[in-house]
Protein backbone atom coordinates (compact mmCIF):
# COMPACT_ATOMS: atom_id res chain seq x y z
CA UNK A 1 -42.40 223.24 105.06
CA UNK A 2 -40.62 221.00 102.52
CA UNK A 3 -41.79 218.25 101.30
CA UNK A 4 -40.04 214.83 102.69
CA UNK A 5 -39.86 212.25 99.92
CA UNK A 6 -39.10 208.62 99.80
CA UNK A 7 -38.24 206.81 97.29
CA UNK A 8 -41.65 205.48 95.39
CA UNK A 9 -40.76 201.78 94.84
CA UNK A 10 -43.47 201.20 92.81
CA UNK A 11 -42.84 203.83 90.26
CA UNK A 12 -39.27 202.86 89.90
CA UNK A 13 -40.37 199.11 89.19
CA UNK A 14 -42.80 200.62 87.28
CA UNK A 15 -40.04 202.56 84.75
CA UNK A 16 -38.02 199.11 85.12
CA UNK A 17 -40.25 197.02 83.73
CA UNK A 18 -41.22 199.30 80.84
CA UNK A 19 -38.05 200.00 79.81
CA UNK A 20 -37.44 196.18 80.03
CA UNK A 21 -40.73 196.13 77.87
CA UNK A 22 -39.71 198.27 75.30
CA UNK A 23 -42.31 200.70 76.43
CA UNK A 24 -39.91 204.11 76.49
CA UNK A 25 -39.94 207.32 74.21
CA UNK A 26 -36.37 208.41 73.93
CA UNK A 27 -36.46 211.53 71.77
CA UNK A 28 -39.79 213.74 73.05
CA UNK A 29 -38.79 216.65 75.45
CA UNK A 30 -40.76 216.38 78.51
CA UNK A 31 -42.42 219.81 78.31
CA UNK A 32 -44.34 217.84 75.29
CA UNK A 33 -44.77 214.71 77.32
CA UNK A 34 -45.58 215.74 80.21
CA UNK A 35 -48.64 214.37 80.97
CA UNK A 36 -51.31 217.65 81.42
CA UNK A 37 -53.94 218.10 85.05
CA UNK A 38 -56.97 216.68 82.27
CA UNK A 39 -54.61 213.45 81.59
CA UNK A 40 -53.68 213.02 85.09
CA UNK A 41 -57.60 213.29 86.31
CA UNK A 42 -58.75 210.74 84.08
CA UNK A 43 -55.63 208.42 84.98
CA UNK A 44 -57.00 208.63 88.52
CA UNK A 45 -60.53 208.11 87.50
CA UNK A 46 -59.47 205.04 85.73
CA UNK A 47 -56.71 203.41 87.95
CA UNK A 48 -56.91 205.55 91.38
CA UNK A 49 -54.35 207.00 93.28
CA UNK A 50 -52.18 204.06 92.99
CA UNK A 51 -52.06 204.33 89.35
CA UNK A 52 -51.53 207.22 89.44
CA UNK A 53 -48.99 206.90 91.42
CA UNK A 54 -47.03 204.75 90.02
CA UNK A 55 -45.99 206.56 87.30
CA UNK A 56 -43.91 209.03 89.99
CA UNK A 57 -40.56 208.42 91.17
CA UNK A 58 -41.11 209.77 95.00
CA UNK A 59 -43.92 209.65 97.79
CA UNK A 60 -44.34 212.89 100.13
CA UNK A 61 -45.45 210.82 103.10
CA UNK A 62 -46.82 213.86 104.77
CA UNK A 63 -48.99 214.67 102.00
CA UNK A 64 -52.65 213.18 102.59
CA UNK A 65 -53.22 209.93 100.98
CA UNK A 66 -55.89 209.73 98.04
CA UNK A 67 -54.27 213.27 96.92
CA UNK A 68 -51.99 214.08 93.92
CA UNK A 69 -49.46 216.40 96.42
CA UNK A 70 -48.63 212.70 97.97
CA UNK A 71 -46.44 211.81 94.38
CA UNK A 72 -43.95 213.89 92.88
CA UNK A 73 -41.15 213.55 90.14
CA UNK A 74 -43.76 212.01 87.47
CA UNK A 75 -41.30 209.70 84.53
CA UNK A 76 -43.65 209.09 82.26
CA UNK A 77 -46.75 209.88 79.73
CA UNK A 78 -48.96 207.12 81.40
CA UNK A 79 -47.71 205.10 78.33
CA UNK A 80 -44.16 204.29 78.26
CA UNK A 81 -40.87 206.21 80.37
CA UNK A 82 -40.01 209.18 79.03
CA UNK A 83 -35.91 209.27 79.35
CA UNK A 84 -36.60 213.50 78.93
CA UNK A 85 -38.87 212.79 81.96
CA UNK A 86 -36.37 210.05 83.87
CA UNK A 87 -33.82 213.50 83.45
CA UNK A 88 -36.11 216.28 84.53
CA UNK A 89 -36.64 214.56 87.55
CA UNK A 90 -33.02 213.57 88.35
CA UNK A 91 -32.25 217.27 87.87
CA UNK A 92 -35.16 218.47 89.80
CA UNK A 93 -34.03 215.89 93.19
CA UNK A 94 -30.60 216.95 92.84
CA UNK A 95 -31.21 220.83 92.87
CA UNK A 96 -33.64 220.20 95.62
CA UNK A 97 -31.18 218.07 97.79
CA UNK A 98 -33.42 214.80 97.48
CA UNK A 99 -30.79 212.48 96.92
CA UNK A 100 -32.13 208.98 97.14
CA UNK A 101 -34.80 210.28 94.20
CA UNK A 102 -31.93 211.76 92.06
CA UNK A 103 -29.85 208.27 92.40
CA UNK A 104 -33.36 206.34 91.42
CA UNK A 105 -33.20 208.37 88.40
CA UNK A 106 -30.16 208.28 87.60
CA UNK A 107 -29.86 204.69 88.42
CA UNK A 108 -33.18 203.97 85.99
CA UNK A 109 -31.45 206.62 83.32
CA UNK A 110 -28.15 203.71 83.31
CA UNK A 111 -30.50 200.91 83.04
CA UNK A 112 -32.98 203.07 80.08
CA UNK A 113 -29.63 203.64 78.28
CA UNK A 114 -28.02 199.90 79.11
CA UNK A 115 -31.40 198.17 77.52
CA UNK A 116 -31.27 200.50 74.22
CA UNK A 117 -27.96 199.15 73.33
């Protein structure tokens, strides 16, 4: 069964107050960035689930809670927004027909592009 996501409102105010920061990495491709399963495990050592999950752009609310299947569409390096991230994931939601994530992307994408300028 697929996966129903939400929109994770705490990631996306996350990746709006970093960007708003200055806390963004505009020029790394995400297959670089991407943060790795050791990076991720010691995230959630440090700062839990909900650190950890703040750093994703959607919730599966059928996934378990206190699991890493509950967040998807990660933006970030668990240091600043990656805008190669912000557009994985915006391509990922839109060829997967999640279209409230793919318009938070997009929508955080604008405001990444609006603050640099």
């Amino acid at each position: 069964m697929a996966p129903k996501y939400r929109v994770n409102d705490d990631g996306a105010a996350k990746a709006r107050q970093m960007i708003d920061s200055n806390q963004y990495d505009l020029d790394t491709e995400w297959s670089d960035a991407a943060p790795s399963t050791e990076q991720s495990n010691e995230k959630i050592d440090r700062d839990g689930y909900d650190g950890y999950g703040e750093w994703h752009l959607a919730v599966d609310s059928e996934a378990s809670e206190g699991t890493k299947d509950r967040y998807a569409f990660p933006f970030g390096d668990f240091h600043r927004v990656i805008r190669s991230g912000l557009i994985a994931a915006k391509q990922r939601a839109a060829q997967n027909e999640h279209d409230a994530v793919e318009k938070a992307a997009d929508e955080l994408l604008d405001h990444l592009d609006s603050a640099r300028s």
